[in-house]
PDB file of N, CA and C in Angstrom:
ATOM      1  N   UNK A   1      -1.839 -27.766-109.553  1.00  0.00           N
ATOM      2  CA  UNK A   1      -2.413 -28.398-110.728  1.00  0.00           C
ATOM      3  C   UNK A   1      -1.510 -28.106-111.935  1.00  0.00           C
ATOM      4  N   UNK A   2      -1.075 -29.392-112.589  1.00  0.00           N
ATOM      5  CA  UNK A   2      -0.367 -29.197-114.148  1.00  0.00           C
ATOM      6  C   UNK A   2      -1.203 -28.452-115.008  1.00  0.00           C
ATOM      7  N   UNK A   3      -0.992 -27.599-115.610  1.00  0.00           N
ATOM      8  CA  UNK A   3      -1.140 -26.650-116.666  1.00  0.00           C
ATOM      9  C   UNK A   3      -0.253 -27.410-118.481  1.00  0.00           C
ATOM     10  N   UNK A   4      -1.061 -27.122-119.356  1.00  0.00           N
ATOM     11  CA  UNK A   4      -0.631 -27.405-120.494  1.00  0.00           C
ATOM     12  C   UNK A   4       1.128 -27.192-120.115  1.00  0.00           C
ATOM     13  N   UNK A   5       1.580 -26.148-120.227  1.00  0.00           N
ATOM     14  CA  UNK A   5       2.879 -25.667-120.434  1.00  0.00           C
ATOM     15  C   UNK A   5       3.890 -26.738-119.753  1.00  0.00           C
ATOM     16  N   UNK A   6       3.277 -27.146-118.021  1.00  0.00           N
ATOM     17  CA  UNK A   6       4.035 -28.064-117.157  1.00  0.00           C
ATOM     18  C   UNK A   6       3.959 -29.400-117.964  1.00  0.00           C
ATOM     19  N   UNK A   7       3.095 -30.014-118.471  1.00  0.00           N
ATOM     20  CA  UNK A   7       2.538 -31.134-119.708  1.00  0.00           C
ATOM     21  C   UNK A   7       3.250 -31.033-120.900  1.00  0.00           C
ATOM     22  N   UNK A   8       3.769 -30.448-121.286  1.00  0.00           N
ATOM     23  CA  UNK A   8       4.694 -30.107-122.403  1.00  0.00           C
ATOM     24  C   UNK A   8       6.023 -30.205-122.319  1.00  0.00           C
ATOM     25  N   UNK A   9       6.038 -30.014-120.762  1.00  0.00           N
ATOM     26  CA  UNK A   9       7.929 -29.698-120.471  1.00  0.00           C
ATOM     27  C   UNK A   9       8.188 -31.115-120.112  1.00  0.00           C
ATOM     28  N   UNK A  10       6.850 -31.589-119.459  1.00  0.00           N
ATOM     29  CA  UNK A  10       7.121 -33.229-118.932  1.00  0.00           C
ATOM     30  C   UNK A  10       7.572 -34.145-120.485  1.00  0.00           C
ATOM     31  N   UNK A  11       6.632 -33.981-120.683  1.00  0.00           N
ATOM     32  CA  UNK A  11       7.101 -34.628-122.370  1.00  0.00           C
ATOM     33  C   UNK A  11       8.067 -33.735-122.871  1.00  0.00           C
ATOM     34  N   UNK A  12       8.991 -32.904-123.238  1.00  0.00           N
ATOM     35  CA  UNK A  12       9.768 -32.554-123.849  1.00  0.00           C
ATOM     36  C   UNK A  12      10.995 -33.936-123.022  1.00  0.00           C
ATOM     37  N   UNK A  13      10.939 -33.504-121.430  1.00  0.00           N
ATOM     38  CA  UNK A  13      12.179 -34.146-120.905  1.00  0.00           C
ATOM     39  C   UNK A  13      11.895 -35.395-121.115  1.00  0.00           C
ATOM     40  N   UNK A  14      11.124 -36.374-121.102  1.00  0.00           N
ATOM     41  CA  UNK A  14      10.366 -37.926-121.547  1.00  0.00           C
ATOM     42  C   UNK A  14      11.171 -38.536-122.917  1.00  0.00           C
ATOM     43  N   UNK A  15      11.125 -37.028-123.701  1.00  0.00           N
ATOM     44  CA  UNK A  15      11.362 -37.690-125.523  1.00  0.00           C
ATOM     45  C   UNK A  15      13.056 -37.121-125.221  1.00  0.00           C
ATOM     46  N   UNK A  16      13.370 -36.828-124.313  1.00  0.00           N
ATOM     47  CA  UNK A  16      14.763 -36.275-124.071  1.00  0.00           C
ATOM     48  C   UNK A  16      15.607 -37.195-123.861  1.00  0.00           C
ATOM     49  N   UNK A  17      15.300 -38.270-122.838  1.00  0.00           N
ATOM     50  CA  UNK A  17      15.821 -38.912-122.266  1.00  0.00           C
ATOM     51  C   UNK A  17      15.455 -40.308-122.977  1.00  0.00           C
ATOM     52  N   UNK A  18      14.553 -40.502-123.403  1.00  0.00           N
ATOM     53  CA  UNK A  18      14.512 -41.830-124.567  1.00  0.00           C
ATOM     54  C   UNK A  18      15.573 -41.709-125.553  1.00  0.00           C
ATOM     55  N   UNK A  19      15.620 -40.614-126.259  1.00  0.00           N
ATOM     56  CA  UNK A  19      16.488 -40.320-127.314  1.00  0.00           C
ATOM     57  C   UNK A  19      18.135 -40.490-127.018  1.00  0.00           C
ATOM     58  N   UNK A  20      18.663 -40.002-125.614  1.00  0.00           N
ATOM     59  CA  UNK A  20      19.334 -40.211-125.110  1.00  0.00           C
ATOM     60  C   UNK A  20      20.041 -41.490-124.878  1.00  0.00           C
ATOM     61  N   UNK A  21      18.720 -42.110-124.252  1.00  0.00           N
ATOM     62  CA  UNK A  21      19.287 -43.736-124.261  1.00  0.00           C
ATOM     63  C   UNK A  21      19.157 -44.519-125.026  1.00  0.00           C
ATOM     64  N   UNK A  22      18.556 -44.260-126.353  1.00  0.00           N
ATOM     65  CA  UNK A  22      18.729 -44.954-127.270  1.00  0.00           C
ATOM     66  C   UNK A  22      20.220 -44.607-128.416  1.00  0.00           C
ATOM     67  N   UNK A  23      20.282 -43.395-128.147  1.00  0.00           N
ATOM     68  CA  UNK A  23      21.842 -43.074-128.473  1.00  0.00           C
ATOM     69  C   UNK A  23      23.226 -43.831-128.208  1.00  0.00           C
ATOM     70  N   UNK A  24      22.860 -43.725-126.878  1.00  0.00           N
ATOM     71  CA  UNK A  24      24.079 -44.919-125.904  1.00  0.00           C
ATOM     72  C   UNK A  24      23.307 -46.181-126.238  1.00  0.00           C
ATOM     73  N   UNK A  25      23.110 -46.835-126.467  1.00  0.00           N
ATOM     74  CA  UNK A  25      23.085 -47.779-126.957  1.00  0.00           C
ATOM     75  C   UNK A  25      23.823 -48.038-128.217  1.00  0.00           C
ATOM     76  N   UNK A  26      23.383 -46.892-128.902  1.00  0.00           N
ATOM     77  CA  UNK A  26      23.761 -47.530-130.412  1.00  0.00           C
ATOM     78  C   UNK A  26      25.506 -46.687-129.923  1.00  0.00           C
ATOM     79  N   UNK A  27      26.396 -46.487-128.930  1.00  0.00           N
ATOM     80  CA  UNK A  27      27.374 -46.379-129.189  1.00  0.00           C
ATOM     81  C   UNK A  27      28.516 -47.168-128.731  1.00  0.00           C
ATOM     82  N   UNK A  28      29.733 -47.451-128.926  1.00  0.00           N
ATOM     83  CA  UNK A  28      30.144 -48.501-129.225  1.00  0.00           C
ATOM     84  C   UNK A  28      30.692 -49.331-128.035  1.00  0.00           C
ATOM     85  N   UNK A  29      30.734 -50.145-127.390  1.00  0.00           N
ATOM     86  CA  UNK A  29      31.598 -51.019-125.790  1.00  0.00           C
ATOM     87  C   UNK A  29      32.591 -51.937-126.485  1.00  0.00           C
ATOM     88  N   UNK A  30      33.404 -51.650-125.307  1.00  0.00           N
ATOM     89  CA  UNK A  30      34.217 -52.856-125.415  1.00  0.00           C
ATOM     90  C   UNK A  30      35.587 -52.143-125.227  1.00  0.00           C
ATOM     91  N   UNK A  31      36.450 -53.208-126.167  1.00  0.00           N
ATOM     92  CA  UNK A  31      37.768 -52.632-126.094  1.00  0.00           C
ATOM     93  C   UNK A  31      38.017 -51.285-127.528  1.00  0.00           C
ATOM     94  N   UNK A  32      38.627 -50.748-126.794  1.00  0.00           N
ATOM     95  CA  UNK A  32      39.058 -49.175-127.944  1.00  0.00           C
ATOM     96  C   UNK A  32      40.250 -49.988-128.887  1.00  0.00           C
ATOM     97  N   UNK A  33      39.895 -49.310-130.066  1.00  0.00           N
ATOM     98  CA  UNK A  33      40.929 -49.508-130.923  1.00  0.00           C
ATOM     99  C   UNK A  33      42.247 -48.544-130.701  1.00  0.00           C
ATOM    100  N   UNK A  34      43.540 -48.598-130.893  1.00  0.00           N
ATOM    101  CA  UNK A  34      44.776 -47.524-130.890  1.00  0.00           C
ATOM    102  C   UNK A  34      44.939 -46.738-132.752  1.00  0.00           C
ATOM    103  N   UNK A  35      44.369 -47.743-133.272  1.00  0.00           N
ATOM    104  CA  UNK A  35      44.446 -46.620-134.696  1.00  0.00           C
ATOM    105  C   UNK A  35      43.042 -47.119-135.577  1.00  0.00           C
ATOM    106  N   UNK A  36      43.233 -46.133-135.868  1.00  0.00           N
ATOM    107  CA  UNK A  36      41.434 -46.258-137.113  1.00  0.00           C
ATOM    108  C   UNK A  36      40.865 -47.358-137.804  1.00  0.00           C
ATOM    109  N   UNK A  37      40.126 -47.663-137.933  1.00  0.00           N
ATOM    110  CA  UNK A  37      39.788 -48.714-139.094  1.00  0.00           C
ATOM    111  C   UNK A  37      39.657 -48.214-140.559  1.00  0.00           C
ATOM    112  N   UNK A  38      39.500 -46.931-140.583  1.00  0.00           N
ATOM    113  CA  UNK A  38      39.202 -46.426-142.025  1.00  0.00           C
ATOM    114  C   UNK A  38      40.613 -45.442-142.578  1.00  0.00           C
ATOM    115  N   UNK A  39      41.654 -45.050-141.971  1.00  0.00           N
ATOM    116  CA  UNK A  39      42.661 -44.358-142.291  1.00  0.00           C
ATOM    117  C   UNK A  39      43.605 -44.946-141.585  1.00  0.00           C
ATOM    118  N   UNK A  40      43.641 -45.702-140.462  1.00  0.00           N
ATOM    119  CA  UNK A  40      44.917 -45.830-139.385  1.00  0.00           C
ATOM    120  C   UNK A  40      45.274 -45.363-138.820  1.00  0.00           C
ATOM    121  N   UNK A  41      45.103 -44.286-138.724  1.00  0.00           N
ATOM    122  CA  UNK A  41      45.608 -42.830-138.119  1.00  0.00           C
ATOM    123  C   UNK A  41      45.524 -43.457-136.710  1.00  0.00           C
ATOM    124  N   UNK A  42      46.174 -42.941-136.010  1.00  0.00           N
ATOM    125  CA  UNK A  42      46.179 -43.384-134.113  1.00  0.00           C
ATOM    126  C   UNK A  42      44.798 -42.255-133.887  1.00  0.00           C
ATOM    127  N   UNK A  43      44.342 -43.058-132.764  1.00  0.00           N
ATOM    128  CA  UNK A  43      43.223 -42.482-131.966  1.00  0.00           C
ATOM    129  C   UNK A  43      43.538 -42.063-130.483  1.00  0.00           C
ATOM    130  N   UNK A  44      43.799 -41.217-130.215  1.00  0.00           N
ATOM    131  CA  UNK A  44      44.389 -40.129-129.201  1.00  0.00           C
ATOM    132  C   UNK A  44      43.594 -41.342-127.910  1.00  0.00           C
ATOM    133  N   UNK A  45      44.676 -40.942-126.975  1.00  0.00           N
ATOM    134  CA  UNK A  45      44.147 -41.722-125.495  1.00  0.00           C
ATOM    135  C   UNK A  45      43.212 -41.184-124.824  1.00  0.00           C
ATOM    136  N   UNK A  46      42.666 -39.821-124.854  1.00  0.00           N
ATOM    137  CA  UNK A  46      41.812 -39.182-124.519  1.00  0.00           C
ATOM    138  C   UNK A  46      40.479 -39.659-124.985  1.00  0.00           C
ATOM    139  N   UNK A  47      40.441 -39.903-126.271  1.00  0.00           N
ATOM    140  CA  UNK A  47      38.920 -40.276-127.306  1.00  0.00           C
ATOM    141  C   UNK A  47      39.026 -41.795-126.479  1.00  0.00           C
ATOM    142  N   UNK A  48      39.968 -42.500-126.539  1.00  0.00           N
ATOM    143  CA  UNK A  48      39.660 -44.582-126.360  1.00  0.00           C
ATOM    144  C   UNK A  48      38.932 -44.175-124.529  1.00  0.00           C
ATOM    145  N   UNK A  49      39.446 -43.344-123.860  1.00  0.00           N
ATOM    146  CA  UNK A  49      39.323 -43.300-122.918  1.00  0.00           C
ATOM    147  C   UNK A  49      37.588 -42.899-122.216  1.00  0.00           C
ATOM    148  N   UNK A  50      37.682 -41.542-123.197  1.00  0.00           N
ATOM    149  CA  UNK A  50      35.985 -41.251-123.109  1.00  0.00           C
ATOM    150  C   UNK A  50      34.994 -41.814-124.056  1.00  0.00           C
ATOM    151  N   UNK A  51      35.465 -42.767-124.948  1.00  0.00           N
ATOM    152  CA  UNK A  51      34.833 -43.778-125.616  1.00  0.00           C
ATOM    153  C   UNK A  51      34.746 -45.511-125.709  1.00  0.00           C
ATOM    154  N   UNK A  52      34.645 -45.768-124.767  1.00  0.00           N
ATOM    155  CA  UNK A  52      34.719 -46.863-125.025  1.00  0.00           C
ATOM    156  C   UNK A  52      34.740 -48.031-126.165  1.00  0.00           C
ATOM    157  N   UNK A  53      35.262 -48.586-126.526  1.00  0.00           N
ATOM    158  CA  UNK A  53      34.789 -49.468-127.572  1.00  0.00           C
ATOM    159  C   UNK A  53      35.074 -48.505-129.253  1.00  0.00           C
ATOM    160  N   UNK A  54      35.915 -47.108-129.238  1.00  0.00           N
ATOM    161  CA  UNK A  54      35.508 -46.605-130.296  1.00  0.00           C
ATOM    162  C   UNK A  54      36.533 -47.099-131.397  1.00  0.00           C
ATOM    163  N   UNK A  55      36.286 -46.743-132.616  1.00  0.00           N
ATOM    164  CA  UNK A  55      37.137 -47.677-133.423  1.00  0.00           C
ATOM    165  C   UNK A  55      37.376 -46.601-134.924  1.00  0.00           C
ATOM    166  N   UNK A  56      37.158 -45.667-134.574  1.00  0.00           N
ATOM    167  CA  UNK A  56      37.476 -44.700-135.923  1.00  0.00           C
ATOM    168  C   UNK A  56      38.131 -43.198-135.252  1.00  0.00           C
ATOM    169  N   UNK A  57      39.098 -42.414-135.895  1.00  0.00           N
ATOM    170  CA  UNK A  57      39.800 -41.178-135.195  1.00  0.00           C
ATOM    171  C   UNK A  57      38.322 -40.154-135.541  1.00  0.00           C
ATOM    172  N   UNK A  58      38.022 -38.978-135.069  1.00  0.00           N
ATOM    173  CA  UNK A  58      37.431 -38.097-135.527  1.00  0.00           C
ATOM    174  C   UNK A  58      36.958 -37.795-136.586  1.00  0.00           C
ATOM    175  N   UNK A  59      38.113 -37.498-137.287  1.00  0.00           N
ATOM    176  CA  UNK A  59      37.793 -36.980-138.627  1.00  0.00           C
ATOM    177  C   UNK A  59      37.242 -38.435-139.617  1.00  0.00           C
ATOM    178  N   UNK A  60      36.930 -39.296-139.253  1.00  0.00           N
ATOM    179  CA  UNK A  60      36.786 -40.667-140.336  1.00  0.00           C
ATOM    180  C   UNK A  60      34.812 -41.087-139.487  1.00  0.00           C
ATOM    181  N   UNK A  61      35.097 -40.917-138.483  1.00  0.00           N
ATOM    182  CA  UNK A  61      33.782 -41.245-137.544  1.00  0.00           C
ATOM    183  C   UNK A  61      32.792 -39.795-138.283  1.00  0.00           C
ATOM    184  N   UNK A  62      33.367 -38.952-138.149  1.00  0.00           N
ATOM    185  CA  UNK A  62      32.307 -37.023-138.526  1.00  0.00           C
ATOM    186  C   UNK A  62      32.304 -37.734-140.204  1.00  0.00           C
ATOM    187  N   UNK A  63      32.857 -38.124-140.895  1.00  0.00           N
ATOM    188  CA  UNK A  63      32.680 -38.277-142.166  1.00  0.00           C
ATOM    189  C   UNK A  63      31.623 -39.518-142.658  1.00  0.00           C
ATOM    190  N   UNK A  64      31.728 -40.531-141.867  1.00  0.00           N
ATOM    191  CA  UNK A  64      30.985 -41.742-141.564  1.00  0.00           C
ATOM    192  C   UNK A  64      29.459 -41.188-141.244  1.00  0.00           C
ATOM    193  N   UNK A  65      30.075 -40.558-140.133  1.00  0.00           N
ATOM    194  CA  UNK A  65      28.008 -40.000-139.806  1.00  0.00           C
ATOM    195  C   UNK A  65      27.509 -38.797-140.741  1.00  0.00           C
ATOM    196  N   UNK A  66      28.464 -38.494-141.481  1.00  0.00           N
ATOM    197  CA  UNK A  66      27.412 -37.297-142.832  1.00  0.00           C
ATOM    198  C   UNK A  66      26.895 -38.060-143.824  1.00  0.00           C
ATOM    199  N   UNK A  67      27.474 -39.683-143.899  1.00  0.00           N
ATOM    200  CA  UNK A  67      27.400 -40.543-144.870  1.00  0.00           C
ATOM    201  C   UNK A  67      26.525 -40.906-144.481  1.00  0.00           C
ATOM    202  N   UNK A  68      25.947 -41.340-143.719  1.00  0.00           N
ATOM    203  CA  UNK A  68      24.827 -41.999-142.861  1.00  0.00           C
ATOM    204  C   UNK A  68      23.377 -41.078-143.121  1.00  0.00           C
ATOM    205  N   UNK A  69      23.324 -40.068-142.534  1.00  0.00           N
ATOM    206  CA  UNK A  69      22.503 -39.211-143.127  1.00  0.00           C
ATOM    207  C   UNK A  69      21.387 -38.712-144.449  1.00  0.00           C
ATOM    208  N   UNK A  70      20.557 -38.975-143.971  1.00  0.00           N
ATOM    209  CA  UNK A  70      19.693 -39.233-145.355  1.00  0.00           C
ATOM    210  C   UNK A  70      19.886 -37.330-146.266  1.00  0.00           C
TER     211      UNK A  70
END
């Protein structure tokens, strides 16, 4: 028999995995850009590779999402 605690963990992993896939969603497909849209800077083959579709280097994307941030 589920117990509160087992009911809690079910929903912890539930709001885990929604959040998750609503993440990938909002991240980017397609073709990778080779340099930034916001500096130019080249975007390492490693990032286009484990990102699909991405279109800003690091440091311009981490600055973008503090901007974003309420």
């Amino acid at each position: 028999m589920a117990d509160q605690f087992d009911r809690a963990q079910e929903l912890d992993a539930y709001y885990r995995r929604q959040a998750l896939a609503q993440h990938k969603e909002r991240m980017p497909k397609g073709d990778s850009r080779t340099h930034c849209l916001e500096c130019g800077g080249e975007i390492p083959a490693a990032r286009r590779t484990y990102l699909p579709g991405v279109q800003h280097c690091v440091g311009c994307a981490e600055q973008l999402e503090r901007q974003r941030r309420p």
